[in-house]
N, C-alpha and C. Protein backbone atom coordinates (compact mmCIF):
# COMPACT_ATOMS: atom_id res chain seq x y z
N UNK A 1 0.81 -1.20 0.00
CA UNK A 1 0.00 0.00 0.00
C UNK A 1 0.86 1.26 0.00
N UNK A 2 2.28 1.11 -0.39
CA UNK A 2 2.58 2.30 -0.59
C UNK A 2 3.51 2.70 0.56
N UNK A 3 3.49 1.84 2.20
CA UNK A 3 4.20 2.85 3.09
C UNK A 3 5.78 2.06 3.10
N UNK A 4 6.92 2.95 4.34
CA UNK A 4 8.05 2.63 3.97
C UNK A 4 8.20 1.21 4.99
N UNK A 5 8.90 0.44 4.47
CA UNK A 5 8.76 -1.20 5.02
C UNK A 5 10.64 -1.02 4.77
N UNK A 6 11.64 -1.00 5.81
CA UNK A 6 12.60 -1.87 6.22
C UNK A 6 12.76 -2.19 7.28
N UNK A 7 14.66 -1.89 7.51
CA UNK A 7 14.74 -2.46 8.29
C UNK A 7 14.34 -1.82 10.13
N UNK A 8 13.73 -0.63 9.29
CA UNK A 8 14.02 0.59 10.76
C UNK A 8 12.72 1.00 10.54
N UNK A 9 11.13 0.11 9.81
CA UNK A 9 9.78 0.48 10.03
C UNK A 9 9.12 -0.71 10.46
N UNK A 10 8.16 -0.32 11.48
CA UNK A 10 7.29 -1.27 11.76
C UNK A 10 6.30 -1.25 11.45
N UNK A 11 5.02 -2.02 10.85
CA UNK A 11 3.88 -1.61 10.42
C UNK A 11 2.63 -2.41 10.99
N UNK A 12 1.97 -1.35 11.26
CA UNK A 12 0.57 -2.06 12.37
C UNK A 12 -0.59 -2.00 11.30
N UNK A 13 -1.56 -2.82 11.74
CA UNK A 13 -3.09 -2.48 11.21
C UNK A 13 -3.78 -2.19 12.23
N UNK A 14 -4.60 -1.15 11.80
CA UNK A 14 -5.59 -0.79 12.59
C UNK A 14 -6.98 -1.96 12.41
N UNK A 15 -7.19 -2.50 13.31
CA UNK A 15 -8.02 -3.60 13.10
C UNK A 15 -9.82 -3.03 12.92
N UNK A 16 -10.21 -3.46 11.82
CA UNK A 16 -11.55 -2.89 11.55
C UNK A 16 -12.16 -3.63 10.57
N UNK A 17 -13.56 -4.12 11.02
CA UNK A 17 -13.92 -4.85 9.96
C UNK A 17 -14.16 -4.79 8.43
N UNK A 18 -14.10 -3.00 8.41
CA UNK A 18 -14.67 -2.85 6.89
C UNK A 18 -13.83 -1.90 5.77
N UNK A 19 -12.66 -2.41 6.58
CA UNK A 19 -11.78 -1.72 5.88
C UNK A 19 -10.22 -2.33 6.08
N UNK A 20 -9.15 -1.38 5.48
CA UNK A 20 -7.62 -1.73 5.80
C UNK A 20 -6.99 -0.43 5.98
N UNK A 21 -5.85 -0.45 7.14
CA UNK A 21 -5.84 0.91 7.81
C UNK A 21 -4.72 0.75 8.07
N UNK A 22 -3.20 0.74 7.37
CA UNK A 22 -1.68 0.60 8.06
C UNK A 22 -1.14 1.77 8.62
N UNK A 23 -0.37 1.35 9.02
CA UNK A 23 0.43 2.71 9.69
C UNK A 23 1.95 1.88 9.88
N UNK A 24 2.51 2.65 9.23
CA UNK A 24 3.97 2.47 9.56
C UNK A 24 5.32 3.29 10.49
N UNK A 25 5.82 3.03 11.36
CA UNK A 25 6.47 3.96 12.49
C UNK A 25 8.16 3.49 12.34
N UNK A 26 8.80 4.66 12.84
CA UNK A 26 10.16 4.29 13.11
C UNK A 26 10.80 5.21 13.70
N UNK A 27 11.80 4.57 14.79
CA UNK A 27 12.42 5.28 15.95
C UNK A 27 12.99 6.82 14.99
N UNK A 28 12.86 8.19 15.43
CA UNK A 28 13.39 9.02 14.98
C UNK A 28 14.40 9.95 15.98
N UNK A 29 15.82 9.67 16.47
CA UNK A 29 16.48 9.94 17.53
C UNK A 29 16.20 9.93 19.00
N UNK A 30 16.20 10.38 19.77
CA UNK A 30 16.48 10.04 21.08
C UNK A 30 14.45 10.27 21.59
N UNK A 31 13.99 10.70 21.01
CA UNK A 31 12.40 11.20 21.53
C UNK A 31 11.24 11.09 20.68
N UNK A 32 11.86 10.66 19.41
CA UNK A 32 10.42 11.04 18.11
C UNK A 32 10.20 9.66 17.50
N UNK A 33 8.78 9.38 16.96
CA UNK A 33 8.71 8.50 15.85
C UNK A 33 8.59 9.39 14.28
N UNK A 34 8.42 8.85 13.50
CA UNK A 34 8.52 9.16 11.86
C UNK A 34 7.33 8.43 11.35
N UNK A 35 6.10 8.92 11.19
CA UNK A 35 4.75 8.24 10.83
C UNK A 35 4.61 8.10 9.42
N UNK A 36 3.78 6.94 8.81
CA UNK A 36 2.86 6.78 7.29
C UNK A 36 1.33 6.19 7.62
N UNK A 37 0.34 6.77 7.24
CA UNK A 37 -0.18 5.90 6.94
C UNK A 37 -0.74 5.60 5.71
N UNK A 38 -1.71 4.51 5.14
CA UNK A 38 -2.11 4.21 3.97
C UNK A 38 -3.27 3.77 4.19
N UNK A 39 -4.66 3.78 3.70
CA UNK A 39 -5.79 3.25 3.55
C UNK A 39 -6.21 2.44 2.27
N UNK A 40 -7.13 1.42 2.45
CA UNK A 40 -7.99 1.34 0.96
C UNK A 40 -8.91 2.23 0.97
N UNK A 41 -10.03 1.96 0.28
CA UNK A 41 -11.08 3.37 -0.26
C UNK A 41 -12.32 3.22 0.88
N UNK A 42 -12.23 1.92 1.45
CA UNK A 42 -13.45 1.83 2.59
C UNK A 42 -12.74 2.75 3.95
N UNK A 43 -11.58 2.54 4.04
CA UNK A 43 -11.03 3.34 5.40
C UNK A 43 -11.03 4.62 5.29
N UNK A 44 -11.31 5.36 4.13
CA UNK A 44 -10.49 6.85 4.38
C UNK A 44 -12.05 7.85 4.86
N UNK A 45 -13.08 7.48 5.19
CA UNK A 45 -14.19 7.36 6.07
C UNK A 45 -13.72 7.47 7.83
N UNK A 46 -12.92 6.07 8.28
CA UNK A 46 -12.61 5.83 9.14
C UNK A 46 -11.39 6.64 10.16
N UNK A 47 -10.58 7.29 9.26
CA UNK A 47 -9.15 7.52 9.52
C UNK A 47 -8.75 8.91 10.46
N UNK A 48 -9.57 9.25 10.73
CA UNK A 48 -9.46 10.05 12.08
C UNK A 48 -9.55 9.29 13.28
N UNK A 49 -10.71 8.50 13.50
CA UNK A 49 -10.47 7.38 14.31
C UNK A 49 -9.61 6.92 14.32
N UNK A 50 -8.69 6.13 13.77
CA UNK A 50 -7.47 5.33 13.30
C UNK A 50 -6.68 6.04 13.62
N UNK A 51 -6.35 7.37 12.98
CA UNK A 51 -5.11 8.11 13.60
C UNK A 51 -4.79 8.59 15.21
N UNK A 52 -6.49 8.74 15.39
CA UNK A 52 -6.52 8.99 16.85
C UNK A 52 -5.72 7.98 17.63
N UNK A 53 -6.50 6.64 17.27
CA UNK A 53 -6.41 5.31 18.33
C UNK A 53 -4.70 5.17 18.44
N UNK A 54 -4.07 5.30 16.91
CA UNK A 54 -2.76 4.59 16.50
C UNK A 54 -1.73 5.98 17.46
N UNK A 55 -2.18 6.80 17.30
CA UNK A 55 -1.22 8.27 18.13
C UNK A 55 -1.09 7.37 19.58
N UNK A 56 -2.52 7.19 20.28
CA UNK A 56 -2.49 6.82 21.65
C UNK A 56 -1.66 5.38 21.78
N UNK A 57 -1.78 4.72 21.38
CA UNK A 57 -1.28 3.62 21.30
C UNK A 57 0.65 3.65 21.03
N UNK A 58 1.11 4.26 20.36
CA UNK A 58 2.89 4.53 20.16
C UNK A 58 3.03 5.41 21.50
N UNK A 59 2.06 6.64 21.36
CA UNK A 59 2.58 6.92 23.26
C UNK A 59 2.50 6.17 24.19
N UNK A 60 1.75 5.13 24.28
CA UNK A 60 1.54 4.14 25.43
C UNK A 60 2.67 3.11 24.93
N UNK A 61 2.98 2.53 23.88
CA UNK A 61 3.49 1.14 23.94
C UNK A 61 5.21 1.78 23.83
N UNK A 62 5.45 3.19 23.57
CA UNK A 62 7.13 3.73 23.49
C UNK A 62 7.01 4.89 24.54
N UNK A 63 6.94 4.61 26.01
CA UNK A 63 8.01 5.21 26.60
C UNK A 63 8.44 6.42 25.99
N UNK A 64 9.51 6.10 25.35
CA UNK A 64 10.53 7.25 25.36
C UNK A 64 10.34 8.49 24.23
N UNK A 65 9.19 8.12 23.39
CA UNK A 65 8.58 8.63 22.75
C UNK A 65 7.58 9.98 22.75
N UNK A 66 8.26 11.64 22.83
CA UNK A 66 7.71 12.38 23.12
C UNK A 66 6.91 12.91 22.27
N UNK A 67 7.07 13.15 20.88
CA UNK A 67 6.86 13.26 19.78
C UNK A 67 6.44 12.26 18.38
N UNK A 68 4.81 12.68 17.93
CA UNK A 68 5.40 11.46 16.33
C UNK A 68 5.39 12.77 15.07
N UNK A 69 5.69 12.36 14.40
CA UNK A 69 6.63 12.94 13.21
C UNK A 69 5.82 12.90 12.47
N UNK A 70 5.18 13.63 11.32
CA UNK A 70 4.52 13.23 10.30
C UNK A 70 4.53 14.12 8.76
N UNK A 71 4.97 13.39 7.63
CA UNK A 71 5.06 13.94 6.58
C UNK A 71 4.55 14.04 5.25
N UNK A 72 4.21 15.09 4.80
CA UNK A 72 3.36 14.90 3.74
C UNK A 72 3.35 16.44 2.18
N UNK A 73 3.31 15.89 1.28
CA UNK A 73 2.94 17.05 0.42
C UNK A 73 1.80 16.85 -0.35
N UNK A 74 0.66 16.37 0.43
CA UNK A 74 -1.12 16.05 -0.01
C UNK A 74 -1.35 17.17 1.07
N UNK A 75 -2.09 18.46 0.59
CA UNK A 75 -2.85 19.30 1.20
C UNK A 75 -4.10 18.57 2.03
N UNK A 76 -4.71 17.74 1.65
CA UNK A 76 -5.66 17.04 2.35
C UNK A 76 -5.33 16.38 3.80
N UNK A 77 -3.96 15.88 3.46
CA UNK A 77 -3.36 14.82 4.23
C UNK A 77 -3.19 15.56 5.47
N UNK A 78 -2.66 17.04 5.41
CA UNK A 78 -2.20 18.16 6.54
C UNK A 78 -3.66 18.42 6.93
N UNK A 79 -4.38 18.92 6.05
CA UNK A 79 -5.68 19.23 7.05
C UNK A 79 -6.29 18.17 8.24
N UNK A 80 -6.21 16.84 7.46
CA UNK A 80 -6.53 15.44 8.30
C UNK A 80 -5.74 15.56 9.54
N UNK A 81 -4.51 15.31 9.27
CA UNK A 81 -3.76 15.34 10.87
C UNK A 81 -3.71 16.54 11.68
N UNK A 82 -3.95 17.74 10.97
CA UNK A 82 -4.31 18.91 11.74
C UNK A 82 -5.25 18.68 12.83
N UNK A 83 -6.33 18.37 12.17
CA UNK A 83 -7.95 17.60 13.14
C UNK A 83 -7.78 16.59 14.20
N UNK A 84 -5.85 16.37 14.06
CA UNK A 84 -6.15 14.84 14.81
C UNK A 84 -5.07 15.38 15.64
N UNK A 85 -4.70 16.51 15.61
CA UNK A 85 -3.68 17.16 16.95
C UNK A 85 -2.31 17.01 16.44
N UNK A 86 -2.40 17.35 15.32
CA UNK A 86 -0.93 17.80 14.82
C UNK A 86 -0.50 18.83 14.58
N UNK A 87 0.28 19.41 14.97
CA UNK A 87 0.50 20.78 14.27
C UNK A 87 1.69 21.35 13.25
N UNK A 88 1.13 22.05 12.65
CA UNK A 88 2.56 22.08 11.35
C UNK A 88 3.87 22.77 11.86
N UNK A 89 5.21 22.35 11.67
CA UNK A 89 6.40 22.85 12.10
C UNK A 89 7.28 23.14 11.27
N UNK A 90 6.91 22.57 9.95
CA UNK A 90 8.09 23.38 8.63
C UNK A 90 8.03 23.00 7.79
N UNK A 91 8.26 23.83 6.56
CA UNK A 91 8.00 23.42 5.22
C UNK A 91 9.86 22.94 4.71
N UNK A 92 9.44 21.94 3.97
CA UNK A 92 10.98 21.78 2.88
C UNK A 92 10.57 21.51 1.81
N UNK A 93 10.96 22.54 0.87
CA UNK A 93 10.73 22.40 -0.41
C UNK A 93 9.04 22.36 -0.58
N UNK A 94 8.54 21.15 -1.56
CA UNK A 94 6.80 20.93 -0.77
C UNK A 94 6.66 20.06 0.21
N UNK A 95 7.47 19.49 1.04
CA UNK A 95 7.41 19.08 1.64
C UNK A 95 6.62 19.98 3.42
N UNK A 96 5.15 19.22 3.69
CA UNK A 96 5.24 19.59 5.12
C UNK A 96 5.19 18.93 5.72
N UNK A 97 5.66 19.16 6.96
CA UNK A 97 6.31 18.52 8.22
C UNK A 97 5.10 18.57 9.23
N UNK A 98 4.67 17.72 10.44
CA UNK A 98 3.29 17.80 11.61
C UNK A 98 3.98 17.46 12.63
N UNK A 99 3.81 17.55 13.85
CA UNK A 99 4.20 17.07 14.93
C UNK A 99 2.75 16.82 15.62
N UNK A 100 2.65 15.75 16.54
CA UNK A 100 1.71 15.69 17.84
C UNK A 100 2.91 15.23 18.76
N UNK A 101 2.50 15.87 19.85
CA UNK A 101 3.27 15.52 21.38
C UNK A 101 2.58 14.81 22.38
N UNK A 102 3.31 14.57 22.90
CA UNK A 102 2.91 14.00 23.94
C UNK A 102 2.53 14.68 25.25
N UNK A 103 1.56 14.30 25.71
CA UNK A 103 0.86 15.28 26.85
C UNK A 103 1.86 15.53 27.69
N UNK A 104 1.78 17.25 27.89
CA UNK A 104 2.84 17.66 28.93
C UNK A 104 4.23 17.47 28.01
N UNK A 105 4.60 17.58 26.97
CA UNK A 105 5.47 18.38 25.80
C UNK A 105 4.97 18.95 24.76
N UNK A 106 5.61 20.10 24.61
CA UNK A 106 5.11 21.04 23.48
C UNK A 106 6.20 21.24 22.19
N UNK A 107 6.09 22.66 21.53
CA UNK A 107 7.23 22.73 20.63
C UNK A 107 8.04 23.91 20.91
């Protein structure tokens, strides 16, 4: 479906009956993850939920994890994680950049 798969991503499903919902993560230095996700055409309905659940879930299951990372140059894609408590931190090139923190860290 498109997200990055080696040796330094892990990839979850969001479990749901009427759809397919990945998300792929990877350690990003001493405090951050580095997010993807990918849907089929039944999930992208679902995917605020999903992003919600999958945010809470990397803060709970990583500790050390203050920050997730998220990147994109789909205008849609930024508005979506905007809604889901991300906030934008920098442009490269077209590239934009999201952060969500972790409760009790900011930017």
């Amino acid at each position: 479906m498109g997200l990055p798969i080696n040796e330094h991503h892990i990839v979850y499903r969001w479990v749901h009956p009427d759809c397919k919902i990945l998300f792929s993560v990877a350690r990003l230095g001493e405090g951050g993850c580095s997010a993807h996700f990918a849907s089929d055409k039944q999930g992208l309905r679902h995917l605020k939920e999903a992003i919600e659940e999958w945010c809470n879930f990397l803060f709970e299951k990583y500790e050390w994890c203050t920050m997730i990372l998220a990147k994109t140059i789909e205008p849609s894609v930024g508005r979506l994680i905007t809604k889901c408590g991300f906030e934008h931190v920098v442009d490269y090139n077209h590239i934009k950049a999201y952060a969500r923190y972790r409760d009790g860290w900011s930017s």
